[in-house]
Protein backbone atom coordinates (compact mmCIF):
# COMPACT_ATOMS: atom_id res chain seq x y z
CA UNK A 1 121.53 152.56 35.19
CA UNK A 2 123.25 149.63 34.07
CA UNK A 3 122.04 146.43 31.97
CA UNK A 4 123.01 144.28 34.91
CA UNK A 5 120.62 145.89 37.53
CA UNK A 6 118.02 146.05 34.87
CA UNK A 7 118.12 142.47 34.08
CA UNK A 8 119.45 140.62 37.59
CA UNK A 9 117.56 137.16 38.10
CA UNK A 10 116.52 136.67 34.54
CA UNK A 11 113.52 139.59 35.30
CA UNK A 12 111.21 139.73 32.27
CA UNK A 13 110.79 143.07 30.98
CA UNK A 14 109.39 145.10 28.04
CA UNK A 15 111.87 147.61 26.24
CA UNK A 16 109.65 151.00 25.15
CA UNK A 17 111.27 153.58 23.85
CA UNK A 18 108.27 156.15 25.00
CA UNK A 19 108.45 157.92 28.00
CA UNK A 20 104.90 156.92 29.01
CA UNK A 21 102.99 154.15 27.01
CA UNK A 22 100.32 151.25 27.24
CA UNK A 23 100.91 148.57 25.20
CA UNK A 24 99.12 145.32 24.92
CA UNK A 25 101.22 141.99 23.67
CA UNK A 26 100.65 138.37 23.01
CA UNK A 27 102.85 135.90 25.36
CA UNK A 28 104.36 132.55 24.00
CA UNK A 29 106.29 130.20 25.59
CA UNK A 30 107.82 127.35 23.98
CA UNK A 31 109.99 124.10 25.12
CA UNK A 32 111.63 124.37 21.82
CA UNK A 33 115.47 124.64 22.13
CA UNK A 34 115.45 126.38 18.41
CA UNK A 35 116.52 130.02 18.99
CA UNK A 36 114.06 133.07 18.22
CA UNK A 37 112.83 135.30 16.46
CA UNK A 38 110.80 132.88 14.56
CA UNK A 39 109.47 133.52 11.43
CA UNK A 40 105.84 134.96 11.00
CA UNK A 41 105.06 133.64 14.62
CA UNK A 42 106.10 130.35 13.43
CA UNK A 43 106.52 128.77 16.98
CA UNK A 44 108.70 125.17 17.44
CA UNK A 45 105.57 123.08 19.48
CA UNK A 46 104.79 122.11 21.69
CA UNK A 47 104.02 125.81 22.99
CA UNK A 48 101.26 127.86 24.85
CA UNK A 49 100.47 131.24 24.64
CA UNK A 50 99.04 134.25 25.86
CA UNK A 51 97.67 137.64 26.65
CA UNK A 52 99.09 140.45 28.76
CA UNK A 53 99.81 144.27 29.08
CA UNK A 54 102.43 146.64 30.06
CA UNK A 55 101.86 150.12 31.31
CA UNK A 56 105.13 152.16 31.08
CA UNK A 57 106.35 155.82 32.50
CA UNK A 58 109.61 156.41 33.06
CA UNK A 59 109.02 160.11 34.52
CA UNK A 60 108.10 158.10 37.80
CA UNK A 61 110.31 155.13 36.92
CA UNK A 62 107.53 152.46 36.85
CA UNK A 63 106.30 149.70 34.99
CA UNK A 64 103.15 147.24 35.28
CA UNK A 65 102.72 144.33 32.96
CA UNK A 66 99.45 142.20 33.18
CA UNK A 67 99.93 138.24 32.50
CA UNK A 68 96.23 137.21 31.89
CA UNK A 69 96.38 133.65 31.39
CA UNK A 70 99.71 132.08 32.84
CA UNK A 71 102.83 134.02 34.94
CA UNK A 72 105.87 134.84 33.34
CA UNK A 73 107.63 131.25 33.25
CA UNK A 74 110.68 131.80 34.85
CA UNK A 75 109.81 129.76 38.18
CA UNK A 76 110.72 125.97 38.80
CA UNK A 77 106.91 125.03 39.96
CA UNK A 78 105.26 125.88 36.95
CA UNK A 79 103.87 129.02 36.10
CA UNK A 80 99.95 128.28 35.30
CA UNK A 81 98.62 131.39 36.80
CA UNK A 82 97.77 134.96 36.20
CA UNK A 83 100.05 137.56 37.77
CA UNK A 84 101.17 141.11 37.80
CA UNK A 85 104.68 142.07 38.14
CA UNK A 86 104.39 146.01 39.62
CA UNK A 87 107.89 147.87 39.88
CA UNK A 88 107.37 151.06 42.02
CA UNK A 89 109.52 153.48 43.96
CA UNK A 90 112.40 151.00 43.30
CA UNK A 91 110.81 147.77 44.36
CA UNK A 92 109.53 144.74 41.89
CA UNK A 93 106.88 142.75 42.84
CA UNK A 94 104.75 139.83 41.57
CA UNK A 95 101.49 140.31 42.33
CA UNK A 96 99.15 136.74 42.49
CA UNK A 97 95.58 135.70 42.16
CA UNK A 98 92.88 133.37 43.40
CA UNK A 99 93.95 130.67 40.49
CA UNK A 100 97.71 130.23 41.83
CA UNK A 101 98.93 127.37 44.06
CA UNK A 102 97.92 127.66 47.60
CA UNK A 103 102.25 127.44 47.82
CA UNK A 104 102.56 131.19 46.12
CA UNK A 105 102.66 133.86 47.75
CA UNK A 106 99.85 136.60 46.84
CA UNK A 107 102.58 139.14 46.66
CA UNK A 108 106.40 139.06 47.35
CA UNK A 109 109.07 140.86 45.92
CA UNK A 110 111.14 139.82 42.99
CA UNK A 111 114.02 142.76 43.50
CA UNK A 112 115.09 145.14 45.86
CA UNK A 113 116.59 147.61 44.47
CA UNK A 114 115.17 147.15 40.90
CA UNK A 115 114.34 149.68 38.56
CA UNK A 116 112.36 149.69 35.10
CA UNK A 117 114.57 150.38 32.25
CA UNK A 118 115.24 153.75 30.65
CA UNK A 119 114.03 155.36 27.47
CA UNK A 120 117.27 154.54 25.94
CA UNK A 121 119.41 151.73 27.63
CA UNK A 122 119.73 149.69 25.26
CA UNK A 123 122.22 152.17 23.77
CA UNK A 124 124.30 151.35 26.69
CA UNK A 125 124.02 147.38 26.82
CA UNK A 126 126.50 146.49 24.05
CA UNK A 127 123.12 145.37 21.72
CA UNK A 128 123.78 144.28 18.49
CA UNK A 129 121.64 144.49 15.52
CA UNK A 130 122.05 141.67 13.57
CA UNK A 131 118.63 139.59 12.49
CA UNK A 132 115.78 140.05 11.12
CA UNK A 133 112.18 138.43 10.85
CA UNK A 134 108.54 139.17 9.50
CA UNK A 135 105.90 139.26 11.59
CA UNK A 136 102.24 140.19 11.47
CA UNK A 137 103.10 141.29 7.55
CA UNK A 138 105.85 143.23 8.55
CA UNK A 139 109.49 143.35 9.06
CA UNK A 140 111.37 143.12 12.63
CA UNK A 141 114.68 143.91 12.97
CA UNK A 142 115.87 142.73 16.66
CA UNK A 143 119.13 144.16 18.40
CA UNK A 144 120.72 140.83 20.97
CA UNK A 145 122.88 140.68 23.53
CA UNK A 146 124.02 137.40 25.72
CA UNK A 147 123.85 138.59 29.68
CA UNK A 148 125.49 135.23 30.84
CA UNK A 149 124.55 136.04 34.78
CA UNK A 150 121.10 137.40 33.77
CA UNK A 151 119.71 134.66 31.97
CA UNK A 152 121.65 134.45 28.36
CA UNK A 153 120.31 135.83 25.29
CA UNK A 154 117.78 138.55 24.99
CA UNK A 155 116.49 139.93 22.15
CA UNK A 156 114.81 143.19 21.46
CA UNK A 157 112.33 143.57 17.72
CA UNK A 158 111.34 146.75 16.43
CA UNK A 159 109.35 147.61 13.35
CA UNK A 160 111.53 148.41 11.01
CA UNK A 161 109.21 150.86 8.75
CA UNK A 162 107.67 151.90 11.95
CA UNK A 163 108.86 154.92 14.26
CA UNK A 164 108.29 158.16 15.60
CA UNK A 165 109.60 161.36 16.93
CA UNK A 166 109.22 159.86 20.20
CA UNK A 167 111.03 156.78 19.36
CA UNK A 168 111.07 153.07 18.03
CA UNK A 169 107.43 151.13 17.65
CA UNK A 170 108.44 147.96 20.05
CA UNK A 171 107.12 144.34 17.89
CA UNK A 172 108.37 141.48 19.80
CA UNK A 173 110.77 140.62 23.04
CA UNK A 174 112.08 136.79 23.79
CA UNK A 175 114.32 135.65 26.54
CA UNK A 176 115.38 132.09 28.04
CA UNK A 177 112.73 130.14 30.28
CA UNK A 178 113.11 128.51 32.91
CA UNK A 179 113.83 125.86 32.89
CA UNK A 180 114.08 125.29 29.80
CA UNK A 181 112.88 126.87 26.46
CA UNK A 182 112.18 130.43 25.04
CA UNK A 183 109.28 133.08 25.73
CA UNK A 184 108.31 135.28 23.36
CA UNK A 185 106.16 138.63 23.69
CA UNK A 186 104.86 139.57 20.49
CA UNK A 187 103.53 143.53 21.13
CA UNK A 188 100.92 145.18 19.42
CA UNK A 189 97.88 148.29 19.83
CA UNK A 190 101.05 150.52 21.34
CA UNK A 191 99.59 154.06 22.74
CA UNK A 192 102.00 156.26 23.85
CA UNK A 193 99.87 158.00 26.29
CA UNK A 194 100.16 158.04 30.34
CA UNK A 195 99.41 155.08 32.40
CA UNK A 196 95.93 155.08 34.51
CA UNK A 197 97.18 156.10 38.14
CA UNK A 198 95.54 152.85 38.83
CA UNK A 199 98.42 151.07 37.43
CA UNK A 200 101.08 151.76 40.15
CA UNK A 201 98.87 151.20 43.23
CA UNK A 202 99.91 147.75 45.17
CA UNK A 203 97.50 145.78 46.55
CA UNK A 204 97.39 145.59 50.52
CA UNK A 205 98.71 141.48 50.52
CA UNK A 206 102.30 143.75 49.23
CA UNK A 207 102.48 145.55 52.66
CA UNK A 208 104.55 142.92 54.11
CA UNK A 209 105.77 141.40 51.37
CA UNK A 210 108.69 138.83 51.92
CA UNK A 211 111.59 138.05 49.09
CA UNK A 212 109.75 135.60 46.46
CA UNK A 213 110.80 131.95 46.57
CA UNK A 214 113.61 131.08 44.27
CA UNK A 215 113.54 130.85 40.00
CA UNK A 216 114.76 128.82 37.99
C-alpha cells in the first residue's frame, strides 16, 4: 500500500503501530496559520477542541474513530457535528448523527477503494524525523512529510521514552484543515488489545450510501 492511497482527499487518519488497539485522543482544531507541533498543547487561538476514539486492527484491515463533539474539519460547511468515519472491507465512510445539518448525509462514503494504513507505512512514505516537542510532561518526537495532492504537511508524534515490543506509543497527529488552519489529535489511554466486534458494524442508513459531497 502506498502513502498516496492511504492519504487521497486529505482523509484524517490515526498512525498505530499495533496490530489491534483502542486508543482514545483529544481533537483540536485551530485557525492559526503557525505550524504544529505546539509546545505543551500550547494552541495559537482562537481554537476548539475535542474528544474522540479510534479502534484499530489491521488483521481485518479496519479502522473506526469516534468524533464526539464536532466532525473531522475537513468540509467547506462547517463541521459542528459528531461523526464516525468506519473503513471496512475497503470502503470509508462517515457515519452522521441527529445533531448534523438536515444538508448531510447520515452516511456516504468518503473513498472507494480506501484502506486503513499498515503497521508500518510510514517506513515507506519518505517521513522524516526532524522536531521535537513536550507534551503532557513528556517528550514527542514527530516524523513529517509534505503530500502536496493529499493535503500538505502531516505530522506523526511518538513518545520518545515510550515503546514496546509491539511497537511505538502514538502521542499526537496534526494535518491541514480545511479551509484553513491545523487539527491536532493529541492521543492518550492507548490499549493494544482487539477492537469490540461492535466497532466495524455499519449502520443500515450505509446500505445505499452515495459518494459524500465535496471537501475542502
Amino acid at each position: 500500500m502506498g502513502c498516496r492511497l492511504v492519504y487521497n482527499d486529505s482523509m484524517f487518519i490515526i498512525l498505530i503501530y499495533f496490530d489491534s488497539s483502542l486508543l482514545l485522543r483529544t481533537i483540536i482544531y485551530t485557525e492559526s496559520e503557525e505550524t504544529p507541533p505546539y509546545a505543551n498543547n500550547m494552541v495559537p487561538a482562537p481554537f476548539k477542541g475535542g474528544r474522540g476514539m479510534t479502534y484499530y486492527d489491521w488483521s481485518n484491515q479496519a479502522m473506526h474513530e469516534v468524533y464526539y463533539d464536532f466532525c473531522v474539519p475537513i468540509f467547506s460547511n462547517g463541521s459542528d457535528w459528531s461523526c464516525d468515519f468506519i473503513n471496512v472491507k475497503g470502503v470509508s465512510y462517515i457515519v452522521t448523527h441527529d445533531d448534523a445539518p438536515s444538508d448531510v448525509p447520515p452516511c456516504c462514503v468518503f473513498g472507494d477503494p480506501w484502506y486503513p494504513p499498515s503497521p508500518n507505512f510510514i517506513t515507506g512514505c519518505g517521513a522524516t524525523q526532524n522536531v521535537s516537542a513536550p507534551l503532557n510532561g513528556q517528550e514527542i518526537d514527530y516524523w513529517t512529510i509534505y503530500l502536496p495532492g493529499s493535503g500538505g504537511l502531516f505530522g506523526y508524534g511518538f513518545y520518545a521514552n515510550g515503546s514496546s515490543t509491539a511497537g511505538w506509543t502514538p502521542g499526537s497527529f496534526f494535518f491541514a484543515a480545511a479551509p484553513s488552519g491545523w487539527t491536532i489529535q493529541n492521543f492518550e489511554n492507548f490499549r493494544q488489545t482487539t477492537p469490540p466486534a461492535s466497532a466495524w458494524v455499519l449502520p443500515d442508513s450505509c446500505n445505499n450510501a452515495q459518494p459524500c459531497p465535496p471537501q475542502g
